[in-house]
PDB file of N, CA and C in Angstrom:
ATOM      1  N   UNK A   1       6.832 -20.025 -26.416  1.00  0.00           N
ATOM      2  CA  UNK A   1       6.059 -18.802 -26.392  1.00  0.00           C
ATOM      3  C   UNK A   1       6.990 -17.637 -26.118  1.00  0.00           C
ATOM      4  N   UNK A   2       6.947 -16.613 -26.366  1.00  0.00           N
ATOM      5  CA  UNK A   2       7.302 -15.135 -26.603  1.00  0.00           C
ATOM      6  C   UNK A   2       6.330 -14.072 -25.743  1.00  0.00           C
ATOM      7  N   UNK A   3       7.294 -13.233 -25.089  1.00  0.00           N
ATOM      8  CA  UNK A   3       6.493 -12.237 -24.281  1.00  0.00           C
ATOM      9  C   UNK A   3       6.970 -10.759 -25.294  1.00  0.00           C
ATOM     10  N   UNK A   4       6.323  -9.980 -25.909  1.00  0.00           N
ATOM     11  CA  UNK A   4       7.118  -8.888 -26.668  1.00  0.00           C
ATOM     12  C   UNK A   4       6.706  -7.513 -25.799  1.00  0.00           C
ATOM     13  N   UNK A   5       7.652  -6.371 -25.941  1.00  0.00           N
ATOM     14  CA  UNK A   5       7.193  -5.756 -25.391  1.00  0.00           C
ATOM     15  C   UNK A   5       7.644  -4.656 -25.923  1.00  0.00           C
ATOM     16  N   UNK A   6       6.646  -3.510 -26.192  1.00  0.00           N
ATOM     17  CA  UNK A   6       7.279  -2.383 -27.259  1.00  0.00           C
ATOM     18  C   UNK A   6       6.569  -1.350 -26.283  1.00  0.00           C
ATOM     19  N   UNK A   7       7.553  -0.190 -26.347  1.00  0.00           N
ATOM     20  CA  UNK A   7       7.346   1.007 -26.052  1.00  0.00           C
ATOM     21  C   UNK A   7       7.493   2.043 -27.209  1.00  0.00           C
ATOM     22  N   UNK A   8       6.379   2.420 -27.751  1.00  0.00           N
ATOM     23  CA  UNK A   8       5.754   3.134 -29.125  1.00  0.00           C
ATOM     24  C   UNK A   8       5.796   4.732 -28.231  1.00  0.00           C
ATOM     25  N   UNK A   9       5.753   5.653 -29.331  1.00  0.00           N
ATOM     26  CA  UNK A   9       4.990   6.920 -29.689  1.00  0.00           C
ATOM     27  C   UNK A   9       3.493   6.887 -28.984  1.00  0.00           C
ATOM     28  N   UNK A  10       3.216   7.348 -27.996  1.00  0.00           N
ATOM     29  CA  UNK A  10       1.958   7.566 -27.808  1.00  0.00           C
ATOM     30  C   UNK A  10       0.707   8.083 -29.061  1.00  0.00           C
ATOM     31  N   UNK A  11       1.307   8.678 -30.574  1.00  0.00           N
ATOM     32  CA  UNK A  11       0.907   9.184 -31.386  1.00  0.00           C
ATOM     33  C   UNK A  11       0.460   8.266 -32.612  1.00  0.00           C
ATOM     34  N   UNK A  12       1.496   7.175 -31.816  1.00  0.00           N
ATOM     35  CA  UNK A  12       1.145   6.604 -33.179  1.00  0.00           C
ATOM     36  C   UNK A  12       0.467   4.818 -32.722  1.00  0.00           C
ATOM     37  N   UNK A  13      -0.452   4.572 -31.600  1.00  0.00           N
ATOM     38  CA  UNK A  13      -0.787   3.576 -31.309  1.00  0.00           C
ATOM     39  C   UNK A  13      -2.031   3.201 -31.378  1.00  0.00           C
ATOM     40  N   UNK A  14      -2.845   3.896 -32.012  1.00  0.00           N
ATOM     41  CA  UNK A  14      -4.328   3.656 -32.690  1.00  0.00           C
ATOM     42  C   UNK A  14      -3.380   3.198 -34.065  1.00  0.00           C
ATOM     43  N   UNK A  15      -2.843   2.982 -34.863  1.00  0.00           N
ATOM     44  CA  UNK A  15      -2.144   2.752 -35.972  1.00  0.00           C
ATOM     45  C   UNK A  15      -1.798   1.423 -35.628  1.00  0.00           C
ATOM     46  N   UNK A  16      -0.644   1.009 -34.868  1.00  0.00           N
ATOM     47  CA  UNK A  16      -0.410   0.108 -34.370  1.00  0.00           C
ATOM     48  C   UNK A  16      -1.480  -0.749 -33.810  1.00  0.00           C
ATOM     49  N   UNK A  17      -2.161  -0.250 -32.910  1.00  0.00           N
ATOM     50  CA  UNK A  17      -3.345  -1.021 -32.273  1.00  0.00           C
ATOM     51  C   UNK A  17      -4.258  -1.723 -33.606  1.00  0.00           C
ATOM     52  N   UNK A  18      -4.464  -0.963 -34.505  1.00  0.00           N
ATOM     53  CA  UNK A  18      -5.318  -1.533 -35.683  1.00  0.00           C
ATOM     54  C   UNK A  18      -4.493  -2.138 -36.682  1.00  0.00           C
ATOM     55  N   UNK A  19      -3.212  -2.070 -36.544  1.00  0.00           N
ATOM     56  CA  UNK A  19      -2.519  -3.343 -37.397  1.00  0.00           C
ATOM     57  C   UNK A  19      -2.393  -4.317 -36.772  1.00  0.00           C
ATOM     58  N   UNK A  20      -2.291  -4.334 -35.330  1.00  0.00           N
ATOM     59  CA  UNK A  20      -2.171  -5.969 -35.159  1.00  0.00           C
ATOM     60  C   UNK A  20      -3.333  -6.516 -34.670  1.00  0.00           C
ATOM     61  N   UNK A  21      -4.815  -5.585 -34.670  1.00  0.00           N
ATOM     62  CA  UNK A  21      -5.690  -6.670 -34.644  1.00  0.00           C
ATOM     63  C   UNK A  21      -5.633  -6.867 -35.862  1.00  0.00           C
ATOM     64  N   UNK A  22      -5.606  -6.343 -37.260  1.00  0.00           N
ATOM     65  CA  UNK A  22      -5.737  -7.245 -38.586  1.00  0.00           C
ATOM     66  C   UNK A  22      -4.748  -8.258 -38.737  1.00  0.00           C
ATOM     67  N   UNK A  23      -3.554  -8.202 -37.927  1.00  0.00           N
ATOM     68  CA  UNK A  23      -2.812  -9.423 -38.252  1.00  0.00           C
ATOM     69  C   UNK A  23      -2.714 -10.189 -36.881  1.00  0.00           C
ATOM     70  N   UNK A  24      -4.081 -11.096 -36.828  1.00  0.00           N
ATOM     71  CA  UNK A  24      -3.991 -12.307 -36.010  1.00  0.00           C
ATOM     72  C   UNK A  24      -3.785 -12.004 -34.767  1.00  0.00           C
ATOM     73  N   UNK A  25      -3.802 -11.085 -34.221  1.00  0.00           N
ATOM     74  CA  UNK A  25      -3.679 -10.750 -32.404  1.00  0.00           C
ATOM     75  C   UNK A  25      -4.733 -10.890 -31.914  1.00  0.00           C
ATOM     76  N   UNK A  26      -5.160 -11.287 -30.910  1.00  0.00           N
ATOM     77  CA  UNK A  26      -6.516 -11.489 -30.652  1.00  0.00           C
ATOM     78  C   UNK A  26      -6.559 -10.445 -29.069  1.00  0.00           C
ATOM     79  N   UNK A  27      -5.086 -10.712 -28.562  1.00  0.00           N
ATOM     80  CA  UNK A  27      -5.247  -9.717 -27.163  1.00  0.00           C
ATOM     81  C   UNK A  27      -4.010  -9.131 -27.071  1.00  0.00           C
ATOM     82  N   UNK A  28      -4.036  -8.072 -26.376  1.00  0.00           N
ATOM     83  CA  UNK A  28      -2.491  -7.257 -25.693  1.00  0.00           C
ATOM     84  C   UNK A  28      -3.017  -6.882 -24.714  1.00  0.00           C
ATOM     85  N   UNK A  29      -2.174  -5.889 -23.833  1.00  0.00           N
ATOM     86  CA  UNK A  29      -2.055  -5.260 -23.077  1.00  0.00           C
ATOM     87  C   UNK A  29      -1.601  -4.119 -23.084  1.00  0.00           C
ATOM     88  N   UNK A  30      -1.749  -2.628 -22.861  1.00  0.00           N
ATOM     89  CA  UNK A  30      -0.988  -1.646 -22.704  1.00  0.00           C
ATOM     90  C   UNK A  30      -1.500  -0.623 -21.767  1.00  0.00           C
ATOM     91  N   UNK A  31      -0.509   0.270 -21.911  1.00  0.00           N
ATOM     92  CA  UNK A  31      -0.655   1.580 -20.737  1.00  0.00           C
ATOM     93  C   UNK A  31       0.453   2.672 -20.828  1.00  0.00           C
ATOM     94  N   UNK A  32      -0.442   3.622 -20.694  1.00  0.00           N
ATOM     95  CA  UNK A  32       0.572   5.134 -20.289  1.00  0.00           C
ATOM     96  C   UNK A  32       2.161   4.479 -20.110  1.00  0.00           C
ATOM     97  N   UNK A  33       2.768   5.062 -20.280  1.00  0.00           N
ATOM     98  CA  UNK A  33       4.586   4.893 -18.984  1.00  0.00           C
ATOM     99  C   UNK A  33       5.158   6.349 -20.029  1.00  0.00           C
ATOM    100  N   UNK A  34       6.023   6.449 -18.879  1.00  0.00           N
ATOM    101  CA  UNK A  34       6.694   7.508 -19.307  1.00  0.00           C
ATOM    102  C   UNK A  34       8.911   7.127 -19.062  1.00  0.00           C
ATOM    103  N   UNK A  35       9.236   7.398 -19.590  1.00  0.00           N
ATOM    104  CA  UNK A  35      10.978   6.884 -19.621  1.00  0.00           C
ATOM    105  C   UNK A  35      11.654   7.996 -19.877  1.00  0.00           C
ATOM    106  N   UNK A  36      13.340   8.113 -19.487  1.00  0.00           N
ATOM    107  CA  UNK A  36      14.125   8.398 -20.173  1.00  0.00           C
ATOM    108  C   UNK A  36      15.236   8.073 -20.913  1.00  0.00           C
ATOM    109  N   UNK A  37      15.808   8.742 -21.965  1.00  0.00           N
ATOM    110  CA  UNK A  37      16.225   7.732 -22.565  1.00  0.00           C
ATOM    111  C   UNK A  37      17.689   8.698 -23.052  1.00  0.00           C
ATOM    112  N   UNK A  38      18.933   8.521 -23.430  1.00  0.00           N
ATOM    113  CA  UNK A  38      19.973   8.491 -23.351  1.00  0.00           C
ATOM    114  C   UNK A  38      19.928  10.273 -24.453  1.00  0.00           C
ATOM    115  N   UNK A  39      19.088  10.158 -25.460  1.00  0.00           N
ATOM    116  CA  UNK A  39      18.987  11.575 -26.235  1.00  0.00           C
ATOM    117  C   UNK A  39      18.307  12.483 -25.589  1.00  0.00           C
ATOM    118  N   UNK A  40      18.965  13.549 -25.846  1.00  0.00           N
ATOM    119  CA  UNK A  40      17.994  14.441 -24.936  1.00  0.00           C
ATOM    120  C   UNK A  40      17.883  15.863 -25.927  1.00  0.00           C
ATOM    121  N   UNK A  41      18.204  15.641 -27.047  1.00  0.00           N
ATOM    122  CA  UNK A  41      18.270  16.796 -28.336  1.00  0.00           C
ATOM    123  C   UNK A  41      16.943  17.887 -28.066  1.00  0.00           C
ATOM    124  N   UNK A  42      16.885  19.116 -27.863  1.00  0.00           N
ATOM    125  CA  UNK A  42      15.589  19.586 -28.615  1.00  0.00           C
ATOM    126  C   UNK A  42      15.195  19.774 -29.778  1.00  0.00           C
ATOM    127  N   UNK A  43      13.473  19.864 -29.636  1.00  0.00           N
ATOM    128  CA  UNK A  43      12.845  20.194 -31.064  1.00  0.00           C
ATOM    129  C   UNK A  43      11.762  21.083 -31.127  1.00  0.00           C
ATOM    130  N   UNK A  44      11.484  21.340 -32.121  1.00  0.00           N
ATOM    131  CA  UNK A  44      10.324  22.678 -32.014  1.00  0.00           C
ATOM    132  C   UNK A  44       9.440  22.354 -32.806  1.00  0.00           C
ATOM    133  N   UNK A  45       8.109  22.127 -32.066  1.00  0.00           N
ATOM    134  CA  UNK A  45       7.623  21.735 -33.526  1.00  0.00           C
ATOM    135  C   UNK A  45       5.735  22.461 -33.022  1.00  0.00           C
ATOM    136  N   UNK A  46       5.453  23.211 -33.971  1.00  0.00           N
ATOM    137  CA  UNK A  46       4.521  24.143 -34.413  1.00  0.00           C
ATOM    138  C   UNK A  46       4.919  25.516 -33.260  1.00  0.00           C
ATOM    139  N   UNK A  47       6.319  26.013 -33.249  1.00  0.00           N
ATOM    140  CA  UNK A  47       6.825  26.888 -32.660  1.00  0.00           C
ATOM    141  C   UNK A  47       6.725  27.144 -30.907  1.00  0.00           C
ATOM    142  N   UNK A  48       6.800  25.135 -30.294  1.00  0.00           N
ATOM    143  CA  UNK A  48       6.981  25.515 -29.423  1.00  0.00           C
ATOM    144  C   UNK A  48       8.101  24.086 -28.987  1.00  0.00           C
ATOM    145  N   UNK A  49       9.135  24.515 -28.049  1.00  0.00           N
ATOM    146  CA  UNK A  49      10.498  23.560 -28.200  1.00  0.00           C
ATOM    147  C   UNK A  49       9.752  22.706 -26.967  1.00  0.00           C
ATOM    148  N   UNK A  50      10.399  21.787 -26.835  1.00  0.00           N
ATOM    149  CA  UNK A  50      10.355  20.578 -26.525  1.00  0.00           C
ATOM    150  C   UNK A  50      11.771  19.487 -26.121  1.00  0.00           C
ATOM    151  N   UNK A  51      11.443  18.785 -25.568  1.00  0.00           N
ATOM    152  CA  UNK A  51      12.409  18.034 -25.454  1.00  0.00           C
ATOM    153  C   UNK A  51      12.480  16.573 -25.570  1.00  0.00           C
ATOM    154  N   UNK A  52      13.403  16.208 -26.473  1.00  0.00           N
ATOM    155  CA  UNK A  52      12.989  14.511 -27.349  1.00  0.00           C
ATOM    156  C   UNK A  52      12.667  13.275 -26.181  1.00  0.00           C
ATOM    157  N   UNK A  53      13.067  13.772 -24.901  1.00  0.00           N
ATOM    158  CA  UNK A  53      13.233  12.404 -23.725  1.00  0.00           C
ATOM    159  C   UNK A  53      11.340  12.662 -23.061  1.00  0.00           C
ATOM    160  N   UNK A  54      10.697  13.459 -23.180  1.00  0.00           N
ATOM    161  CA  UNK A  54       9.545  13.848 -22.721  1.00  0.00           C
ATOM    162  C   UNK A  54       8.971  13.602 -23.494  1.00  0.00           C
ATOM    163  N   UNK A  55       8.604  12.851 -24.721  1.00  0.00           N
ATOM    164  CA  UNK A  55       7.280  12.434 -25.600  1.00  0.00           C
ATOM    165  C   UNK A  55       6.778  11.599 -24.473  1.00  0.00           C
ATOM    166  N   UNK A  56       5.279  11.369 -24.630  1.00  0.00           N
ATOM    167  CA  UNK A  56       4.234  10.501 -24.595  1.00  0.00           C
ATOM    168  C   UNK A  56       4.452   9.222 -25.121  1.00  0.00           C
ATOM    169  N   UNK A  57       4.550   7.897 -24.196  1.00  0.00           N
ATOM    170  CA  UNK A  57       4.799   6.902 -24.985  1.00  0.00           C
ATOM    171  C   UNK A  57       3.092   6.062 -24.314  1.00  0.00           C
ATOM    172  N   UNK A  58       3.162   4.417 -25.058  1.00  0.00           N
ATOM    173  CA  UNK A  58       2.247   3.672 -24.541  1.00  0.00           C
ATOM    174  C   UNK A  58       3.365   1.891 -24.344  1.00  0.00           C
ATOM    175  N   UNK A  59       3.175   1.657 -23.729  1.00  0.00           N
ATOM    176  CA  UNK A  59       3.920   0.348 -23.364  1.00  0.00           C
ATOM    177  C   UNK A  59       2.658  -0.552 -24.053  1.00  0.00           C
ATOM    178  N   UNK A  60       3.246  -2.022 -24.903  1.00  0.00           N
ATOM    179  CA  UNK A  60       2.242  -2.947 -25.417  1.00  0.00           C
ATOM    180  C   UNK A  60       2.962  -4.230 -25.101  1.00  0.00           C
ATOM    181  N   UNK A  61       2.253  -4.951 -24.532  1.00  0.00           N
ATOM    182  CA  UNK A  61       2.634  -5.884 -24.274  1.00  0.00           C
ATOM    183  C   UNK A  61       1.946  -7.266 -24.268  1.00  0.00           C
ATOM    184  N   UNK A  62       2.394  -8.148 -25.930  1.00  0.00           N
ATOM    185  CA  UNK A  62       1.948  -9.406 -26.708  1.00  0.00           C
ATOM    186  C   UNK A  62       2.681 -10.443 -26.006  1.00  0.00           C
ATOM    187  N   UNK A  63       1.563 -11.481 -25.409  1.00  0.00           N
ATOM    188  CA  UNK A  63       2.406 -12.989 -25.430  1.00  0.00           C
ATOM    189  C   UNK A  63       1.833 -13.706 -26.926  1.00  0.00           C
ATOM    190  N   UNK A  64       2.589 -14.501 -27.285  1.00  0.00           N
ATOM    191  CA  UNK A  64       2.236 -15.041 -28.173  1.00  0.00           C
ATOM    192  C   UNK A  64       2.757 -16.916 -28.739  1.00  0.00           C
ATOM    193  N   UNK A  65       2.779 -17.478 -29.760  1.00  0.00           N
ATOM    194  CA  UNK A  65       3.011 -18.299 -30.264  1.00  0.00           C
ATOM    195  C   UNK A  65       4.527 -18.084 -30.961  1.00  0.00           C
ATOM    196  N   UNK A  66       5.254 -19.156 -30.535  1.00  0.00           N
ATOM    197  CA  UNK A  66       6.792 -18.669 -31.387  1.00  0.00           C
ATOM    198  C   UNK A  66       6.649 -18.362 -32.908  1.00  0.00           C
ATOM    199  N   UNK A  67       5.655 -19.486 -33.488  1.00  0.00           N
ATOM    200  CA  UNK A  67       5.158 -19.035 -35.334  1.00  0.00           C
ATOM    201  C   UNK A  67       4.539 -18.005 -35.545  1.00  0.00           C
ATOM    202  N   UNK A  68       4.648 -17.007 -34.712  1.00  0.00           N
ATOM    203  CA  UNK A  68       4.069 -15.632 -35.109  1.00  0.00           C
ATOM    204  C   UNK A  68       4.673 -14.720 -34.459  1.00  0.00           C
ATOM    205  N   UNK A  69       5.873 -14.728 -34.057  1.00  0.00           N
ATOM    206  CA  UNK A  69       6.651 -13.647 -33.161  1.00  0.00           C
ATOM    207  C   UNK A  69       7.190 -12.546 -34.384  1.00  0.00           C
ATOM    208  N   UNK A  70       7.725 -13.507 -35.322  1.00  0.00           N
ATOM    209  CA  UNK A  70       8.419 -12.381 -36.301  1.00  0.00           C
ATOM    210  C   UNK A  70       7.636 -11.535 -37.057  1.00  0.00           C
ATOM    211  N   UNK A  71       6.662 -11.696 -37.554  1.00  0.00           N
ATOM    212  CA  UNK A  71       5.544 -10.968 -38.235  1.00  0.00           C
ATOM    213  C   UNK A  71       4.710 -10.025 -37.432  1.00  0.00           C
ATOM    214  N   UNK A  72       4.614 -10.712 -35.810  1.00  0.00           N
ATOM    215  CA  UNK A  72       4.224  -9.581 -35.168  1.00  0.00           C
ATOM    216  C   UNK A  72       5.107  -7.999 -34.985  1.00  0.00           C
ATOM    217  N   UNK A  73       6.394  -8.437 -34.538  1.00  0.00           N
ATOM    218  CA  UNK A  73       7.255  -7.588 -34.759  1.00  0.00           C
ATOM    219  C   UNK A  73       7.536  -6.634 -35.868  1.00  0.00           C
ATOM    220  N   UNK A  74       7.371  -7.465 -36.977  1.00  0.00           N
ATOM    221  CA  UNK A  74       7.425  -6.900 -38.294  1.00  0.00           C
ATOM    222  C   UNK A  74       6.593  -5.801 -38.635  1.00  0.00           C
ATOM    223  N   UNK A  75       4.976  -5.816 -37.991  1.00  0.00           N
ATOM    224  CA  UNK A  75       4.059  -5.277 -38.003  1.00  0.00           C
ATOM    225  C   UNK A  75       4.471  -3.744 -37.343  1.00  0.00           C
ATOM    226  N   UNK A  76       4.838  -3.881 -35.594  1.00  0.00           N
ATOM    227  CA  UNK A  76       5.144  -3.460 -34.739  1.00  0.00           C
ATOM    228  C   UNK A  76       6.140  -2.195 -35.975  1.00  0.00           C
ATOM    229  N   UNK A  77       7.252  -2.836 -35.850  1.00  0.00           N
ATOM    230  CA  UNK A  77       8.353  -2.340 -36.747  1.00  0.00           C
ATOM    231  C   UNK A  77       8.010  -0.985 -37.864  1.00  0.00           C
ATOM    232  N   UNK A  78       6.962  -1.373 -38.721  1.00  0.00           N
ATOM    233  CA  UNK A  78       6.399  -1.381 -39.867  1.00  0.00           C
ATOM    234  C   UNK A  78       5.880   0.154 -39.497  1.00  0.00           C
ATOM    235  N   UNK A  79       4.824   0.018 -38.587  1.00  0.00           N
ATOM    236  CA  UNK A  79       3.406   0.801 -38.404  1.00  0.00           C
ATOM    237  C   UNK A  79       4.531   2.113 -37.660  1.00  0.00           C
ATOM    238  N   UNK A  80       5.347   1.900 -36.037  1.00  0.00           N
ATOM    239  CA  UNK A  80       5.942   2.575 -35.678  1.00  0.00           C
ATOM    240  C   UNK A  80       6.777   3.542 -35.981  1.00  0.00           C
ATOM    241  N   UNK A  81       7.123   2.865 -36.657  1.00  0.00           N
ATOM    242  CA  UNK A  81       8.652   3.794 -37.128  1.00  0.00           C
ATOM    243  C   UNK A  81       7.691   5.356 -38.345  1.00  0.00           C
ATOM    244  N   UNK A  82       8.838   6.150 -37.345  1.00  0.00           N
ATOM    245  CA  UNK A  82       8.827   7.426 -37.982  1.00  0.00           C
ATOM    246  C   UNK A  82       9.725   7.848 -38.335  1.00  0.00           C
ATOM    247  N   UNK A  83      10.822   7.806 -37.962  1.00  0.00           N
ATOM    248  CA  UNK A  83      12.694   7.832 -38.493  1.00  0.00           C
ATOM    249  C   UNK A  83      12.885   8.773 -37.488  1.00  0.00           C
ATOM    250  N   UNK A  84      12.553   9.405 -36.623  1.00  0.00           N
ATOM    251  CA  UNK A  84      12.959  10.291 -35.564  1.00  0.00           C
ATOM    252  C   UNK A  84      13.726   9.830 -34.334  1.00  0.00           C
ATOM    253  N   UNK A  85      13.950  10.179 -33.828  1.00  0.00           N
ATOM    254  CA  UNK A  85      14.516  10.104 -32.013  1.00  0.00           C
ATOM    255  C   UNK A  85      13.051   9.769 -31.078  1.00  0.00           C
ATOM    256  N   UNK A  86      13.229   8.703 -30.480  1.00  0.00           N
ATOM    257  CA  UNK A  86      12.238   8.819 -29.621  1.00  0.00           C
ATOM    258  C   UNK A  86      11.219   7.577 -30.635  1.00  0.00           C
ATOM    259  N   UNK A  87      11.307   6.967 -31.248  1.00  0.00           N
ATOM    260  CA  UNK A  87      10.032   5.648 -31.987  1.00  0.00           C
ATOM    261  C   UNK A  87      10.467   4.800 -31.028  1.00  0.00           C
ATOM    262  N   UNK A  88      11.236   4.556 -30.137  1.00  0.00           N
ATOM    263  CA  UNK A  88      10.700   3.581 -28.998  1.00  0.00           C
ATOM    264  C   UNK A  88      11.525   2.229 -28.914  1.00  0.00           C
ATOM    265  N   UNK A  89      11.437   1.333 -28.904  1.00  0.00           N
ATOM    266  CA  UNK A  89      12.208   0.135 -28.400  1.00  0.00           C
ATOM    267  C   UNK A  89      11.036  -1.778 -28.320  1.00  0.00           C
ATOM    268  N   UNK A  90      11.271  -2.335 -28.604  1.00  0.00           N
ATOM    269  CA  UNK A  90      10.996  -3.738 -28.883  1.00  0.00           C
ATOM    270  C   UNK A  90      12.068  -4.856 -27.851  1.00  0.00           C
ATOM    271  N   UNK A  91      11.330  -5.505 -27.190  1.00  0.00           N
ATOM    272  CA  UNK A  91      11.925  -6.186 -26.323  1.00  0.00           C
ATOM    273  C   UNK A  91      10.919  -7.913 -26.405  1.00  0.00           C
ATOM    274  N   UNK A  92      12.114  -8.471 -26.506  1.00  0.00           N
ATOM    275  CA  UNK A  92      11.426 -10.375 -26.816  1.00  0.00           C
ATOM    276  C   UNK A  92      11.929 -10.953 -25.772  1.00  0.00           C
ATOM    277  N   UNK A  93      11.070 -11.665 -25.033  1.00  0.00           N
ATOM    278  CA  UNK A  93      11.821 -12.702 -24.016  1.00  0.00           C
ATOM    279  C   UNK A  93      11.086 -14.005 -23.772  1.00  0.00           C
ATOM    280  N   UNK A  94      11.515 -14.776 -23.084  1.00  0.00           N
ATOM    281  CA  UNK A  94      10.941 -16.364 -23.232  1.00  0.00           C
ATOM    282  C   UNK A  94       9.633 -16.059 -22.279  1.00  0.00           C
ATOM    283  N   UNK A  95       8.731 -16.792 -22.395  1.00  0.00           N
ATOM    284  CA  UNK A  95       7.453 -17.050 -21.472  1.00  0.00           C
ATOM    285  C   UNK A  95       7.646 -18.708 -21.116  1.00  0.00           C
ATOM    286  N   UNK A  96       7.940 -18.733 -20.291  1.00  0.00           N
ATOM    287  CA  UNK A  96       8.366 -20.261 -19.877  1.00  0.00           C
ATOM    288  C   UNK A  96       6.784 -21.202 -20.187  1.00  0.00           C
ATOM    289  N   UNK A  97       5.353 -20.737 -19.393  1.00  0.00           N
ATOM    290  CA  UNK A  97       4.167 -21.248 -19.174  1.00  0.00           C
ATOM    291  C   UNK A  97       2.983 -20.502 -19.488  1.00  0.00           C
ATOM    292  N   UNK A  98       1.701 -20.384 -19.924  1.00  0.00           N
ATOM    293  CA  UNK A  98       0.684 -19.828 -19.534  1.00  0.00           C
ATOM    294  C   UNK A  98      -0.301 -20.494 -19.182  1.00  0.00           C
ATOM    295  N   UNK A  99      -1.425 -20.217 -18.514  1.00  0.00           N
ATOM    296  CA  UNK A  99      -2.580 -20.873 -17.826  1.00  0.00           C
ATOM    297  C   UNK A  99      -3.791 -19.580 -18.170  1.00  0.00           C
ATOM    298  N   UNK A 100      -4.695 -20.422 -18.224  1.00  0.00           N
ATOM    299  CA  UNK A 100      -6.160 -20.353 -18.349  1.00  0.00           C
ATOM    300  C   UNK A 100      -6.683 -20.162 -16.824  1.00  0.00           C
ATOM    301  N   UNK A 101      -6.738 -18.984 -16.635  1.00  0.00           N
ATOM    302  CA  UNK A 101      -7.642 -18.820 -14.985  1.00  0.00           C
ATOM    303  C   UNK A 101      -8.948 -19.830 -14.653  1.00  0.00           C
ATOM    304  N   UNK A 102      -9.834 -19.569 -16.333  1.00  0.00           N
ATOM    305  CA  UNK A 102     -10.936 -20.091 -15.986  1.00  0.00           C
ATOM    306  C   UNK A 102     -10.632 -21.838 -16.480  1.00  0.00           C
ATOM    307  N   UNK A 103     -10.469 -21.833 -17.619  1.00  0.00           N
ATOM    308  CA  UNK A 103     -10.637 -23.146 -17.823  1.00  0.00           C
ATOM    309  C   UNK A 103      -9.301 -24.418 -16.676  1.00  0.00           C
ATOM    310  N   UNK A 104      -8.438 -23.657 -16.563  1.00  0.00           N
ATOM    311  CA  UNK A 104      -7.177 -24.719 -15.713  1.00  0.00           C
ATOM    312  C   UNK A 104      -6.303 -24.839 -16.890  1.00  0.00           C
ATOM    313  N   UNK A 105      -6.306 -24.534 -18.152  1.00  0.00           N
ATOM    314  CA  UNK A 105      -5.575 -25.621 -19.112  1.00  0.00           C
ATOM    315  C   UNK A 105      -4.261 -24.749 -19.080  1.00  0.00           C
ATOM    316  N   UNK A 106      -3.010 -24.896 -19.896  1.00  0.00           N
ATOM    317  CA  UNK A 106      -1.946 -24.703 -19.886  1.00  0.00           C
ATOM    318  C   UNK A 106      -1.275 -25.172 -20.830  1.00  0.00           C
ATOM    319  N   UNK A 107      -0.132 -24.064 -20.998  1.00  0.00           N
ATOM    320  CA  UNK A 107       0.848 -24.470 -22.286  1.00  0.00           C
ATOM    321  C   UNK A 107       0.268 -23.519 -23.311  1.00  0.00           C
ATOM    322  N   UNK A 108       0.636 -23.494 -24.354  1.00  0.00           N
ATOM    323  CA  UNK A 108       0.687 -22.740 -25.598  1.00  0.00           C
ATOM    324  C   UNK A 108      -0.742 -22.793 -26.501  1.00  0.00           C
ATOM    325  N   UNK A 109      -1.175 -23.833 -26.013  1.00  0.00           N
ATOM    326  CA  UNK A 109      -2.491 -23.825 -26.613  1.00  0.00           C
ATOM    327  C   UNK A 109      -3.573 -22.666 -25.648  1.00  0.00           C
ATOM    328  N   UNK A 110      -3.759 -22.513 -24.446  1.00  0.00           N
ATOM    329  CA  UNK A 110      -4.198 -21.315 -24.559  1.00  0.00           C
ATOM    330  C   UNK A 110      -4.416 -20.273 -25.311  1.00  0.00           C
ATOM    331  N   UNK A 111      -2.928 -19.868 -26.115  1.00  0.00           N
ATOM    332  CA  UNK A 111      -3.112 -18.626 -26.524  1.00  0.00           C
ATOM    333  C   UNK A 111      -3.840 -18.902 -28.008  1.00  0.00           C
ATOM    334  N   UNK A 112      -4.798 -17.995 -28.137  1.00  0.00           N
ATOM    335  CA  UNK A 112      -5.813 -18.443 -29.832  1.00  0.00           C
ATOM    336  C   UNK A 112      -5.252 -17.113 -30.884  1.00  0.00           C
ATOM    337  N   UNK A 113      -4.153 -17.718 -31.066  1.00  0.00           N
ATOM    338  CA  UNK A 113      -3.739 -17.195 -32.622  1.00  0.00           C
ATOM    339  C   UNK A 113      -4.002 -18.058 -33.937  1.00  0.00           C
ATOM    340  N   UNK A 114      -3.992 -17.285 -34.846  1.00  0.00           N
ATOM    341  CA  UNK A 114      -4.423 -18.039 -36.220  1.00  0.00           C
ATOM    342  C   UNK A 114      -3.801 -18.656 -36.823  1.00  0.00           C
ATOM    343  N   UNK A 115      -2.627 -18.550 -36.717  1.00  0.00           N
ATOM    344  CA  UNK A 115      -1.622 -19.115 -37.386  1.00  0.00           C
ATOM    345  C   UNK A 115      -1.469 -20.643 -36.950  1.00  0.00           C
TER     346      UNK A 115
END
């Protein structure tokens, strides 16, 4: 299992959010966060400047099935990207276990992907 974790455009996560329920996600997680990040360029945009490290982001965060990590990403990838400074970052790491609060069960079958 796979824990992914993307920090998107706050602008662009109703987009995202509705591509990966059409492709087989059944749950995530996300929330506000705010970061900084190594660019700090300004920009102006409808004549008022700004600064690229201060966008609005949303943190999302998929556990999933290893047979669907890449396509999720792909999705992720796909929907996000704007070609600018500031589309955010994708992070994969192992999920050793998961458990079922209610039922007790455990392991990978918990998670109900389609694939």
């Amino acid at each position: 299992m796979k824990k992914i974790e993307a920090i998107i455009r706050k602008t662009k996560f109703e987009e995202v959010k509705e591509a990966l329920l059409s492709s087989d996600i059944d749950w995530f997680e996300y929330h506000d966060v705010h970061g900084i990040g190594q660019s700090r360029q300004e920009r102006i945009y409808r004549g008022v400047q700004y600064s690229t490290d201060v966008i609005e982001r949303v943190a999302i965060t998929i556990v999933c099935r290893d047979v669907i990590l890449a396509p999720t990403v792909d999705v992720i990838l796909q929907v996000a990207h704007t070609g600018e400074i500031g589309d955010g970052r994708i992070f994969v790491s192992d999920v050793i276990d998961t458990y079922s609060i209610r039922t007790g069960e455990h392991g990978d079958t918990v998670l109900k992907d389609r694939k």
